[in-house]
Protein backbone atom coordinates (compact mmCIF):
# COMPACT_ATOMS: atom_id res chain seq x y z
CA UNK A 1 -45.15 -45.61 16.10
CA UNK A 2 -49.07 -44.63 15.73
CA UNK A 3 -48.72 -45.48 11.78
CA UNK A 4 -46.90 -42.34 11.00
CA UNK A 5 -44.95 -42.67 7.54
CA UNK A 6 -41.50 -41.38 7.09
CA UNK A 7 -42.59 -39.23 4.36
CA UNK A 8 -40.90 -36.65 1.68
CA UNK A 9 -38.43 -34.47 4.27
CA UNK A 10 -36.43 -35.43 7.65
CA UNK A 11 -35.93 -33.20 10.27
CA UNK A 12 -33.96 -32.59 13.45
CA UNK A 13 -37.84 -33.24 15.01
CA UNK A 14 -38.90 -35.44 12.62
CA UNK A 15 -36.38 -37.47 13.50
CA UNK A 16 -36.39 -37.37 17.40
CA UNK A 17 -39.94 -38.34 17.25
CA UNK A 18 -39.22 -41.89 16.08
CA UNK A 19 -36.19 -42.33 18.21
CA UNK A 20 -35.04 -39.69 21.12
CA UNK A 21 -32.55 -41.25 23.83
CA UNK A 22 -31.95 -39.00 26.99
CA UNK A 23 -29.18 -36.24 27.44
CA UNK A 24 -25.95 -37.48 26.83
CA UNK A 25 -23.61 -38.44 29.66
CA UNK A 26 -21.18 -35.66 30.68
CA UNK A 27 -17.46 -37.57 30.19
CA UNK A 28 -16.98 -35.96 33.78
CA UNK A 29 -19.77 -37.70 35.69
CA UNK A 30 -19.35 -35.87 39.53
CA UNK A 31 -18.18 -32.62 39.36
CA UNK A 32 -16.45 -31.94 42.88
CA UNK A 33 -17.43 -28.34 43.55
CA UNK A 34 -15.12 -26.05 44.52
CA UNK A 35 -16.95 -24.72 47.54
CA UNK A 36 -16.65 -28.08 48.84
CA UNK A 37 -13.09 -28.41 48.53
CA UNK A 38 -10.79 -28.75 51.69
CA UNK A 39 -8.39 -13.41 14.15
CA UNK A 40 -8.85 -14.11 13.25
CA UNK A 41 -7.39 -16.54 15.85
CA UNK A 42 -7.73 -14.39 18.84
CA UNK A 43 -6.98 -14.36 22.47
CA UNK A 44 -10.23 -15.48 23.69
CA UNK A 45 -10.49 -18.59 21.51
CA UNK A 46 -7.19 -19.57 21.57
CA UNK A 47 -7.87 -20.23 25.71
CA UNK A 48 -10.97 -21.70 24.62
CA UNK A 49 -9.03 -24.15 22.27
CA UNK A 50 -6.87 -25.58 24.85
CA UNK A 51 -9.36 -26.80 26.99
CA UNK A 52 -11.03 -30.48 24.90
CA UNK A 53 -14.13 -29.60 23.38
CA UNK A 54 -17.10 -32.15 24.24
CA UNK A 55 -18.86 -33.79 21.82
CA UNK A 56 -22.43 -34.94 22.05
CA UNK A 57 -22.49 -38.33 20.29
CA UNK A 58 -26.31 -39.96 20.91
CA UNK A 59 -29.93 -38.90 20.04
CA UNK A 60 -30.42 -35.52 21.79
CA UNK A 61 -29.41 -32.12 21.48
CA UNK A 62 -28.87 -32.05 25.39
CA UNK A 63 -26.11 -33.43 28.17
CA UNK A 64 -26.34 -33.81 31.46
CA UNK A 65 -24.00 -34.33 34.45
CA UNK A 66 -23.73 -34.45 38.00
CA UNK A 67 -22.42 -31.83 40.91
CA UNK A 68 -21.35 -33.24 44.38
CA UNK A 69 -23.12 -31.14 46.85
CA UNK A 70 -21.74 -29.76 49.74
CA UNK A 71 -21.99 -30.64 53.08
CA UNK A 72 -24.89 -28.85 54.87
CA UNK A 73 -25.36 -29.61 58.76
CA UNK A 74 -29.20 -31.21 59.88
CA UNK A 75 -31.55 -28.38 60.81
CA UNK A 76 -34.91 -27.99 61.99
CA UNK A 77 -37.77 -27.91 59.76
CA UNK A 78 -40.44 -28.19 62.31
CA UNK A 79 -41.39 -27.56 65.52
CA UNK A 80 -44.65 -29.72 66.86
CA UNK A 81 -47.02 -28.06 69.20
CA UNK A 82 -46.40 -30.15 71.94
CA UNK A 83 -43.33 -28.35 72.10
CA UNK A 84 -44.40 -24.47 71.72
CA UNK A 85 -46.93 -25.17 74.93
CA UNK A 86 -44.12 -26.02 76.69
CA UNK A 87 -42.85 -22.69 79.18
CA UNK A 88 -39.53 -24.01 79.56
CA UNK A 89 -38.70 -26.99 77.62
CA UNK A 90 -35.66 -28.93 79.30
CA UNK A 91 -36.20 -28.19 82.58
CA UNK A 92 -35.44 -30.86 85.21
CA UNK A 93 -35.02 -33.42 82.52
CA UNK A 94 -38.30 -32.41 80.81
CA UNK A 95 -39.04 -34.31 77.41
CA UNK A 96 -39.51 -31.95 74.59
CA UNK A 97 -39.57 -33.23 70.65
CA UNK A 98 -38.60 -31.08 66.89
CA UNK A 99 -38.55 -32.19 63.70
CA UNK A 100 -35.09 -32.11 61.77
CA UNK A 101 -34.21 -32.66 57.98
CA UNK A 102 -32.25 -35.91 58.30
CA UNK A 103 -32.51 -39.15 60.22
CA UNK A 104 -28.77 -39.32 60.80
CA UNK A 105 -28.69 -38.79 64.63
CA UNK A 106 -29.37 -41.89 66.52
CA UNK A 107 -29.94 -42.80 70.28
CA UNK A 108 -27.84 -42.01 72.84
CA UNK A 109 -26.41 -38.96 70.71
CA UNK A 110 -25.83 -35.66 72.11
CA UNK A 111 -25.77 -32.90 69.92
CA UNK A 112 -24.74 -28.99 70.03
CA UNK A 113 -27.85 -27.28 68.81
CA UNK A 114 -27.10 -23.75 66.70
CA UNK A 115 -23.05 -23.13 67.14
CA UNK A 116 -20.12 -25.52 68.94
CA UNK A 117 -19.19 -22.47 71.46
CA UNK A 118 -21.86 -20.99 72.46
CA UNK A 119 -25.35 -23.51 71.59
CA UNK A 120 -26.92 -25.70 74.37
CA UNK A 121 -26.53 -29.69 74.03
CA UNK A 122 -29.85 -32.22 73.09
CA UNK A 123 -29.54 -35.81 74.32
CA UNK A 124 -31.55 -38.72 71.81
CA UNK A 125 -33.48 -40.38 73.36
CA UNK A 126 -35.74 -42.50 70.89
CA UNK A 127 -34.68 -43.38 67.43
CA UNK A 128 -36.06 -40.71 64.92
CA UNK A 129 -39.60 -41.18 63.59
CA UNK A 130 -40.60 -40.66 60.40
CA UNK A 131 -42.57 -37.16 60.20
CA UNK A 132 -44.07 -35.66 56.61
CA UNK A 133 -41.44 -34.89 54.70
CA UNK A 134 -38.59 -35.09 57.91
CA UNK A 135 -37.92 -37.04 61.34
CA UNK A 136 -39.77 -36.87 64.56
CA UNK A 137 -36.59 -36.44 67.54
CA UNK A 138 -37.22 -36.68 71.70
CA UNK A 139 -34.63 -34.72 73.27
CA UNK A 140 -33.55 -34.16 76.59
CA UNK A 141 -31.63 -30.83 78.09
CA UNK A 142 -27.85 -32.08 78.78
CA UNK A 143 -26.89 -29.59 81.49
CA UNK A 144 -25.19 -29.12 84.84
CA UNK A 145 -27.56 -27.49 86.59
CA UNK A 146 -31.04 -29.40 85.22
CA UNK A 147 -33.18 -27.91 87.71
CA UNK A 148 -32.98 -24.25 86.70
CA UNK A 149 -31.55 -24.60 83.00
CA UNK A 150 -34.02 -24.77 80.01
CA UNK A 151 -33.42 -23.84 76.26
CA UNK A 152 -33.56 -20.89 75.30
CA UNK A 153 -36.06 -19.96 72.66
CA UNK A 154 -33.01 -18.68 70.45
CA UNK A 155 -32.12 -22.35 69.71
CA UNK A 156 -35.89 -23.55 69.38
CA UNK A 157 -36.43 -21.85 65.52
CA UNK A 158 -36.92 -23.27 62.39
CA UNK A 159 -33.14 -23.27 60.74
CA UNK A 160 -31.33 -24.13 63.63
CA UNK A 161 -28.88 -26.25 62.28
CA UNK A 162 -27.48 -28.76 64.60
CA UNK A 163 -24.18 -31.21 64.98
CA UNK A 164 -22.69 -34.94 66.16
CA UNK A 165 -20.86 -33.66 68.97
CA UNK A 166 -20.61 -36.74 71.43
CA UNK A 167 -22.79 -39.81 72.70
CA UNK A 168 -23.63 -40.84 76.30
CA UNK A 169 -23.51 -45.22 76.43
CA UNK A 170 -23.85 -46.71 80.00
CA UNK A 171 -22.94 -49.96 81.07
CA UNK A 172 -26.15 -51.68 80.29
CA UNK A 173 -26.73 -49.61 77.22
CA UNK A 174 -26.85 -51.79 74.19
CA UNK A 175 -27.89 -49.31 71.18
CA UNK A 176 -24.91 -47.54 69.94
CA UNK A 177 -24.53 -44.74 67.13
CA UNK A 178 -25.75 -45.39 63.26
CA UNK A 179 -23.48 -43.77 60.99
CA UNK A 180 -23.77 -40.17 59.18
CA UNK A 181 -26.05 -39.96 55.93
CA UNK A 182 -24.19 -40.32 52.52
CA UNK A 183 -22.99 -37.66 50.44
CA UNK A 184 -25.42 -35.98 47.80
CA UNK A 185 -25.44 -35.00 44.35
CA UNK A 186 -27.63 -32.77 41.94
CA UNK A 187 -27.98 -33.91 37.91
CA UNK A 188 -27.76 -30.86 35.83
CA UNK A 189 -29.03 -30.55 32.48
CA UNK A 190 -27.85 -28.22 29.44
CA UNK A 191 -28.93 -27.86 25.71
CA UNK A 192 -27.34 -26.79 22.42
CA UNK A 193 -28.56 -23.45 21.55
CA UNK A 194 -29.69 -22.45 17.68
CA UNK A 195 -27.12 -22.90 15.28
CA UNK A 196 -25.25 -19.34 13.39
CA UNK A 197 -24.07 -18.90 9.48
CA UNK A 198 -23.84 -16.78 6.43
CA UNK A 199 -24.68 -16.84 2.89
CA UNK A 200 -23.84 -14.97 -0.53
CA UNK A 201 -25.06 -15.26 -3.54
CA UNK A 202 -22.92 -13.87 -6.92
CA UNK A 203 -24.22 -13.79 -10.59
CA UNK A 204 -22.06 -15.22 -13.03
CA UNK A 205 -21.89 -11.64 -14.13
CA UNK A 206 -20.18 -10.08 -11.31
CA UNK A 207 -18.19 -13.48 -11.27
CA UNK A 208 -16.77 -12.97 -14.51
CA UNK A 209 -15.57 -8.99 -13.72
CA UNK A 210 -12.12 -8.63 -12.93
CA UNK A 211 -10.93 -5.70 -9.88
CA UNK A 212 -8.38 -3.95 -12.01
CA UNK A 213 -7.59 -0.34 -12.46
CA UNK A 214 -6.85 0.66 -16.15
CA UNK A 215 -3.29 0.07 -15.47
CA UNK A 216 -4.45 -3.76 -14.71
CA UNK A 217 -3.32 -3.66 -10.99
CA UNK A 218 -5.49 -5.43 -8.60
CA UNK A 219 -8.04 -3.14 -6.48
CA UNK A 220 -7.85 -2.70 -2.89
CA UNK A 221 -10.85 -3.68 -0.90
CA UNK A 222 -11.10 -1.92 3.16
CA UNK A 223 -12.46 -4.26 5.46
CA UNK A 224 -12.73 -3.45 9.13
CA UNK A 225 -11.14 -6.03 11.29
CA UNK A 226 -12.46 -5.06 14.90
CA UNK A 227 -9.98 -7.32 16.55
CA UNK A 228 -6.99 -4.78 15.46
CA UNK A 229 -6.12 -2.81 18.26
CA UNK A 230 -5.72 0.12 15.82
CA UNK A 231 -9.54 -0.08 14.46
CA UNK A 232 -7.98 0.49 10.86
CA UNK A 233 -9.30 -1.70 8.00
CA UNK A 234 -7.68 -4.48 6.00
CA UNK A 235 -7.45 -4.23 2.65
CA UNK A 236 -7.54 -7.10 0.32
CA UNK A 237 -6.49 -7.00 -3.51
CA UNK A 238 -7.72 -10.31 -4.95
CA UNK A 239 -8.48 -10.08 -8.66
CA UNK A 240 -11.87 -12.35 -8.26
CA UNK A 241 -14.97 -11.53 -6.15
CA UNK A 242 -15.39 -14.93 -4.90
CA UNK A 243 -12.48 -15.22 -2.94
CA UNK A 244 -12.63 -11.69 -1.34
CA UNK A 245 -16.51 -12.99 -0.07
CA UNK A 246 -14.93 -16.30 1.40
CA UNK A 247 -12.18 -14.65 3.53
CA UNK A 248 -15.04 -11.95 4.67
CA UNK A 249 -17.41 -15.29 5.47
CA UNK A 250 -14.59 -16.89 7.52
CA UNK A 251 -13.71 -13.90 9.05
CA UNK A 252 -17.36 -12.95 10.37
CA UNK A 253 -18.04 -16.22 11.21
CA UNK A 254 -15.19 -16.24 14.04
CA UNK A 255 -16.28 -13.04 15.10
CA UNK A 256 -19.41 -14.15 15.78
CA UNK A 257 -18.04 -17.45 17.08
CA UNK A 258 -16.49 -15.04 20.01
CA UNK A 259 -19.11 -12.37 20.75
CA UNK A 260 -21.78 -15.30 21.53
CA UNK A 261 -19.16 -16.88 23.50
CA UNK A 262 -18.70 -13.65 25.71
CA UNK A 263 -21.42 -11.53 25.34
CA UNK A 264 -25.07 -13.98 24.49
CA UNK A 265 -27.78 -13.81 26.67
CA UNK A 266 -30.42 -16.95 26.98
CA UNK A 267 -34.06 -17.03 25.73
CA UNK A 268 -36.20 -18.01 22.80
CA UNK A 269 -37.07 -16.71 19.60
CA UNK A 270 -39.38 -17.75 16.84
CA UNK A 271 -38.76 -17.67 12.78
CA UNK A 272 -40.85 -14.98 11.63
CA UNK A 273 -42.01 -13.98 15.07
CA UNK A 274 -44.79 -16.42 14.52
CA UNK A 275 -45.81 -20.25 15.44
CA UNK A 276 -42.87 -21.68 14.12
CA UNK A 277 -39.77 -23.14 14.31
CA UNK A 278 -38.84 -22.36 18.63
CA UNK A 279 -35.31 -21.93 19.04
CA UNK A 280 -33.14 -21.27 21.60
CA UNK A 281 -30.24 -18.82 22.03
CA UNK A 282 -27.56 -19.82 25.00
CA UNK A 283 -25.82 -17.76 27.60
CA UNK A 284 -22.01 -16.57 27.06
CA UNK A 285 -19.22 -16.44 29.63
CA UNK A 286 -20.40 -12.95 31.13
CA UNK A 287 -23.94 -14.12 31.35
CA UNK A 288 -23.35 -17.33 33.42
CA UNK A 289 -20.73 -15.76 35.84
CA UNK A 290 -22.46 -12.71 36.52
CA UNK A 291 -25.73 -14.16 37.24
CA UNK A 292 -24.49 -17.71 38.65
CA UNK A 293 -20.79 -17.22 39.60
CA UNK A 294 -18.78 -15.12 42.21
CA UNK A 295 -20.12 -11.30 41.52
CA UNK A 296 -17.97 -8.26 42.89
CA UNK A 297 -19.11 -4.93 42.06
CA UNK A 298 -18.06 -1.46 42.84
CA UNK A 299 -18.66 1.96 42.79
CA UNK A 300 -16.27 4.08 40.56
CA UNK A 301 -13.06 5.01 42.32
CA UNK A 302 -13.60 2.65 45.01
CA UNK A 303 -11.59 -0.20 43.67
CA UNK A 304 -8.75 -1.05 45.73
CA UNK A 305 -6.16 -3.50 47.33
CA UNK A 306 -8.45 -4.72 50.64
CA UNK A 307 -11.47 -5.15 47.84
CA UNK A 308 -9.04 -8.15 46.21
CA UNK A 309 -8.14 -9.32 49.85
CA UNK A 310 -11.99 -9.47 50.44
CA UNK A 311 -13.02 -11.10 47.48
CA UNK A 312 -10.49 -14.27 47.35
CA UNK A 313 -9.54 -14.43 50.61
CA UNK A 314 -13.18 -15.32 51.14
CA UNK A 315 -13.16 -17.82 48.63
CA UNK A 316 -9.86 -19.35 49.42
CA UNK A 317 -10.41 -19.61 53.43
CA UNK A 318 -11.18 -22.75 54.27
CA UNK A 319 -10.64 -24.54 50.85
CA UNK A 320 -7.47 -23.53 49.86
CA UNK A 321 -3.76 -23.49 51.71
CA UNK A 322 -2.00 -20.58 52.19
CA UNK A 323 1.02 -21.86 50.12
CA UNK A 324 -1.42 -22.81 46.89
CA UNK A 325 -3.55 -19.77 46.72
CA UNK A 326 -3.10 -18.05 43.26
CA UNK A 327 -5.16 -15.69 41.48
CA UNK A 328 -5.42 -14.77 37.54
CA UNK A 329 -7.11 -12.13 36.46
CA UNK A 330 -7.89 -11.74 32.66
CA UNK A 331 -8.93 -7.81 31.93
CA UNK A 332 -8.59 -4.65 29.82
CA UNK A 333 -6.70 -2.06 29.42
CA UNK A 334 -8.71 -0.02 32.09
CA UNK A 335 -8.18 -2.62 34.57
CA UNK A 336 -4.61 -2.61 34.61
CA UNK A 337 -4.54 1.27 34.97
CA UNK A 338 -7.10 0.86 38.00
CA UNK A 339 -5.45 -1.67 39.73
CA UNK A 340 -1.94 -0.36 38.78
CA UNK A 341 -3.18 2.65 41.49
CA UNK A 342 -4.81 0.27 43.62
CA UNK A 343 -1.66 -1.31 44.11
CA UNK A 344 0.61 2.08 44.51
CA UNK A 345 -1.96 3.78 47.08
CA UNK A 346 -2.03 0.83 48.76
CA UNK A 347 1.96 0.69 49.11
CA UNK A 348 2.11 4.51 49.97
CA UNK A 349 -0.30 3.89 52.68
CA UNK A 350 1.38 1.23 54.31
CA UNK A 351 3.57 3.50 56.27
CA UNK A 352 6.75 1.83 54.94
CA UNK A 353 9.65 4.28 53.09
CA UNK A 354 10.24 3.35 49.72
CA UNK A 355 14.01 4.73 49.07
CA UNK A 356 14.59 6.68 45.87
CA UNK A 357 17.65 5.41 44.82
CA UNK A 358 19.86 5.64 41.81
CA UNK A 359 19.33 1.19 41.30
CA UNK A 360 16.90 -0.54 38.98
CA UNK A 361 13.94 -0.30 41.15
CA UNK A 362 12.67 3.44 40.77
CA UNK A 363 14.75 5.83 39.50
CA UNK A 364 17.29 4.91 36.43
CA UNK A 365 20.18 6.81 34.89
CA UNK A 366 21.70 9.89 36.10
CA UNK A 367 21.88 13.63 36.05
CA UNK A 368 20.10 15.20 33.61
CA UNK A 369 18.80 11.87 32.11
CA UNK A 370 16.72 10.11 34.86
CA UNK A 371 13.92 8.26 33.90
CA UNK A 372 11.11 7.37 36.99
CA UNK A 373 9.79 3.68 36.77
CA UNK A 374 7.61 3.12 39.27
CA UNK A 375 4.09 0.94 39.08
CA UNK A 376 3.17 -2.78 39.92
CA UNK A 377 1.46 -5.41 37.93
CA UNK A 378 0.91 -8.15 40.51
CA UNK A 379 0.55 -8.75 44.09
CA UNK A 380 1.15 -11.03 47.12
CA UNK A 381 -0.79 -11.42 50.36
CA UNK A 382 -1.27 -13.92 52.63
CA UNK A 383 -5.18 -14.07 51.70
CA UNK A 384 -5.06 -14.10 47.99
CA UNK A 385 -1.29 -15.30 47.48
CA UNK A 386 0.28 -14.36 43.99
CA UNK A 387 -2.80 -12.08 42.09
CA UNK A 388 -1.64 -11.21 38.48
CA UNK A 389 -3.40 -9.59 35.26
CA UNK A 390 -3.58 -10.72 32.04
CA UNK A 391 -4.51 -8.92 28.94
CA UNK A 392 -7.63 -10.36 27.64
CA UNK A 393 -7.86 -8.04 24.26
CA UNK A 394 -11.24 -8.69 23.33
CA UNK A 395 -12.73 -6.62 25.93
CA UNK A 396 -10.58 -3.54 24.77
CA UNK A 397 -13.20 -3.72 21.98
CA UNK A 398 -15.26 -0.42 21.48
CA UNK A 399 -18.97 -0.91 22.84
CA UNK A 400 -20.14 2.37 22.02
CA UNK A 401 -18.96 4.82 19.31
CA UNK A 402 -17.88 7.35 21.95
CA UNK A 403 -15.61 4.31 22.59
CA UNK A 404 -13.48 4.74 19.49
CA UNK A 405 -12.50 8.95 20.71
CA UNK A 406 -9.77 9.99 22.62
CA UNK A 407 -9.60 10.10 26.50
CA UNK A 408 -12.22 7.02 26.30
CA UNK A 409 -11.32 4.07 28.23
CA UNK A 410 -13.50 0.78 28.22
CA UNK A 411 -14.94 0.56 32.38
CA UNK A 412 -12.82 -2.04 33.86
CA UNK A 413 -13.93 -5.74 34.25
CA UNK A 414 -11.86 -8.18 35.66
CA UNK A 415 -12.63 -11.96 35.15
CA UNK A 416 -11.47 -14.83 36.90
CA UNK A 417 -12.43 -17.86 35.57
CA UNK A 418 -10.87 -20.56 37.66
CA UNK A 419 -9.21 -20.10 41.37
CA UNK A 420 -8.91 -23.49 42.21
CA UNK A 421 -5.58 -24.96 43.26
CA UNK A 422 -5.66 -27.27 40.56
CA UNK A 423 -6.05 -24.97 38.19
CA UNK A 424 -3.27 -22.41 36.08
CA UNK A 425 -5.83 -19.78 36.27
CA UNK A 426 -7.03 -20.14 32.35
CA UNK A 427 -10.01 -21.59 31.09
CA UNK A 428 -8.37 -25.30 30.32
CA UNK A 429 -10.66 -27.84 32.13
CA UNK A 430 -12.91 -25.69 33.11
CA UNK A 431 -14.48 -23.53 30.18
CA UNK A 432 -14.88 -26.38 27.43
CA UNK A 433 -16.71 -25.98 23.49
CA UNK A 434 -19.62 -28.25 23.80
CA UNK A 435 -21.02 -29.46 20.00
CA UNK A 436 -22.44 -32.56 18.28
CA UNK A 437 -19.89 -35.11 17.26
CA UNK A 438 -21.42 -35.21 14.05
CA UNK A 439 -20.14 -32.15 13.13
CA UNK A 440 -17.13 -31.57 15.10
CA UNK A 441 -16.50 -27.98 13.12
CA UNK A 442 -17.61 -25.30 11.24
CA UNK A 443 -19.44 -26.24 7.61
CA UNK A 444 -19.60 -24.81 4.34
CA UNK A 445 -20.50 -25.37 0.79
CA UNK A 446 -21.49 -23.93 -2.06
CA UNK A 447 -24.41 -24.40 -4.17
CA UNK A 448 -24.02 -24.12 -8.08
CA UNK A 449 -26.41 -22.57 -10.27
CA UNK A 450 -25.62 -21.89 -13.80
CA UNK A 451 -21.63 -20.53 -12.91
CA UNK A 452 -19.58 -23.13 -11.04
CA UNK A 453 -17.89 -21.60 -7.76
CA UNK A 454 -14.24 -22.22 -9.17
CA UNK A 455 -15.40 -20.15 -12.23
CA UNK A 456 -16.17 -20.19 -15.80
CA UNK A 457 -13.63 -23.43 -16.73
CA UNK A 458 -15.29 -25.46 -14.32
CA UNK A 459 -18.75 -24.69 -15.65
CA UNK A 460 -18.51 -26.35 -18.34
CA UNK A 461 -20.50 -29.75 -18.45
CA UNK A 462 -20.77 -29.06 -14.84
CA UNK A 463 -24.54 -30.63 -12.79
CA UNK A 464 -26.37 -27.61 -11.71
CA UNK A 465 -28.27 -27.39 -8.20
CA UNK A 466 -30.64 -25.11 -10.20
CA UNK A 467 -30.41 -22.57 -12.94
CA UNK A 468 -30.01 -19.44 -10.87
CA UNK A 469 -27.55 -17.26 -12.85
CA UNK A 470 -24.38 -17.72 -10.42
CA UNK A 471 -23.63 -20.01 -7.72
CA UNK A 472 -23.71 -19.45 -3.61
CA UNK A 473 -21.31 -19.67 -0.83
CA UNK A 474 -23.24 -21.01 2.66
CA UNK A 475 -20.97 -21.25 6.30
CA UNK A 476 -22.65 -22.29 9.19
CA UNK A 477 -21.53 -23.47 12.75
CA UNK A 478 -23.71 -24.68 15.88
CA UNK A 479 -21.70 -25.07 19.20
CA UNK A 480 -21.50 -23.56 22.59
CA UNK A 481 -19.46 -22.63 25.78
CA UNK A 482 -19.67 -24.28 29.05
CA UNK A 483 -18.49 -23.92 32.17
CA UNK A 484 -18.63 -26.83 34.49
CA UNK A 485 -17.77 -24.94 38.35
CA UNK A 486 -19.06 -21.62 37.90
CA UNK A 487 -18.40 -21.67 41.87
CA UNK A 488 -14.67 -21.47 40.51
CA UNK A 489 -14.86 -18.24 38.50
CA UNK A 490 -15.50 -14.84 39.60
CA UNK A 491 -16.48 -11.49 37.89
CA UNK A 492 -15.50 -7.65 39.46
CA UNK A 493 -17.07 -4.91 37.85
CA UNK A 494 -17.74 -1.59 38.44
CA UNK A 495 -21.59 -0.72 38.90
CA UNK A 496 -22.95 0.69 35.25
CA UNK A 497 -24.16 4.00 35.30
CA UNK A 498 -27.36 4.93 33.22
């Protein structure tokens, strides 16, 4: 341990340097992609406390795991000079060589070079070679007319990818296939960001004040609660200070707990802007899928019915079966309204007649008291399947002052955060809390000067942290969101304008 002493004070780094162990496992170890597939409790973290939070239990402030990569067919990484001389390589059974990615294609193999329709066929005819950093190949031209055939320079590129598409073994041939290369996997890494808290310090003096009018009825307090829909603040009427600055702690510290989820952006920062203490600030939900998930954006008053049929059908063909396709979309206020017209322009367009009549479906009552009830809130097409909104509250929130006028409207944003088949569309499974296990919640304390916390009773005979004139109330909380397929969640958004 180069004869360092443990000295007077113990540190997060103090601590790693005697002992640090490596990220901790994952509890999921192979993440299957889904492109490789055949308030103060609020909306937002109640989805987020469904899903089982993961808890870092060793050494290290960082985890690790590992995603399954997808298939990706052999392709050429080289092409040897030998080869470019050549004026028509393949012609009348003329030898020409490349250098591909994998080793996987043995002798004997024939293989369709850039697509399965329309690409020419290479015969093996040595074993590969080892080549730098990929395999030598021979090839011959398979073809029915060898004398006038050759390959065309379209299929002789660098990321031409090729495929197993049959094999050619005589009667006296005695080297069959090898089998394909295994499947692949890349370990990711991730790290708690900095911790977040409050603090408040009362006097004894304002402790011992009591919030009474001079007809002793307890004051009201305004707070402003900007998870109420109505932006109107709370009041609160306790008689003592201290429990008023609790609730507000508490209150903030969810808040915050739910911006960073949402809304942080990664980096660094420094206390005091100096050489000090580095620390690092993690990415929210918006962050991670709108630089590393499924982006959609689009101008204003171009979002529409075919844009949805684009998006997931995409994502869904191939992967997905018709009968389990399923799409939830969690979004404001604004997004209903747009796609609410998406929806009805796309109906009126179809060319179908949509009859008037006196039922349950558009027009109720009679006479002189009809009411018109006419507007959709989901959809169903054979690309997408079943697409339906949910109100996610938190991003009705104001952004802007202009926000909290009339005629305002948040811009739309529409997220998706898991379209998988094994999914319900919410965040469970997929969207997890990561913290240490250590400290599997929020903390808080308070520190006692001269005035105990639970007031002037209890500060009697009571042991003092120090003799500051009043006591303080701490609440801190370190923890972060996750997402383990961000190949599973999508973001639409309409392009900002500046």
């Amino acid at each position: 341990m180069d004869k360092r002493a443990v000295g007077k004070l113990t540190d997060s780094n103090h601590l790693e340097s005697f002992h640090s162990t490596e990220p901790a496992d994952y509890d999921k170890k192979i993440i299957s992609l889904y492109t490789q597939s055949s308030l103060y409790s609020n909306d937002f973290l109640d989805m987020i406390n469904k899903s089982t939070p993961f808890y870092i239990d060793n050494n290290s402030d960082a985890w690790k795991w590992d995603i399954a990569v997808p298939y990706k067919f052999p392709k050429i990484i080289d092409i040897p000079i030998s080869t470019t001389a050549l004026l028509k390589p393949g012609i009348d059974g003329q030898e020409f060589q490349l250098v591909l990615d994998t080793n996987e294609f043995s002798k004997n193999a024939i293989i369709s070079v850039g697509t399965r329709q329309y690409g020419p066929r290479f015969y093996v005819i040595k074993d590969p070679l080892p080549w730098n950093n990929g395999y030598l190949y021979t090839f011959t031209l398979v073809s029915a007319n060898p004398k006038v055939d050759f390959v065309n320079p379209v299929f002789m590129k660098i990321g031409v990818e090729l495929e197993l598409i049959d094999a050619a073994i005589g009667e006296f041939d005695q080297d069959l296939l090898g089998l394909p290369r295994l499947g692949e996997k890349i370990t990711m890494f991730e790290s708690l960001s900095s911790g977040y808290g409050y603090e408040h310090k009362i006097t004894e003096w304002a402790d011992d004040r009591m919030m009474k009018d001079a007809d002793g009825k307890s004051l009201d307090i305004l707070v402003y609660a900007p998870q109420r829909r109505n932006q109107l603040p709370l009041t609160r009427n306790d008689v003592k200070w201290e429990p008023f600055i609790e609730f507000m702690m508490r209150k903030s510290m969810l808040e915050m707990k739910v911006k960073r989820m949402i809304w942080s952006q990664p980096g660094t920062v420094k206390t005091n802007g100096g050489r000090q203490e580095l620390k690092r600030t993690s990415a929210g939900v918006y962050y991670r899928m709108r630089n590393n998930g499924n982006l959609v954006q689009y101008n204003r008053g171009e979002f529409n019915a075919n844009l949805l049929r684009s998006v997931f059908g995409d994502l869904f063909y191939r992967r997905v079966d018709v009968k389990d396709r399923r799409v939830k979309m969690y979004t404001n206020e604004a997004g209903f309204d747009v796609f609410q017209q998406a929806l009805k322009t796309d109906a009126l367009n179809s060319g179908l007649t949509f009859v008037a009549d006196s039922g349950n479906r558009y027009l109720q009552g009679e006479g002189q008291h009809i009411t018109y009830n006419f507007a959709f809130d989901s959809m169903v097409t054979r690309e997408t399947g079943k697409i339906e909104l949910i109100h996610l509250k938190e991003l009705d929130l104001p952004q802007t002052n202009l926000e909290f006028g009339q005629n305002k409207k948040s811009t739309p944003v529409f997220f998706v955060f898991d379209v998988s088949p094994m999914s319900d569309g919410s965040m469970v499974n997929n969207i997890r809390e990561v913290r240490m296990k250590g400290a599997p919640s929020m903390t808080w304390g308070y520190i006692d000067g001269t005035r105990h916390h639970l007031g002037f009773a209890k500060s009697q005979g009571m042991s003092s942290a120090n003799k500051f004139p009043g006591y303080e109330i701490w609440m801190k909380d370190r923890c972060d969101i996750f997402i383990e397929d961000l190949s599973r969640t999508v973001l639409i958004e309409e392009i900002p304008q500046f």
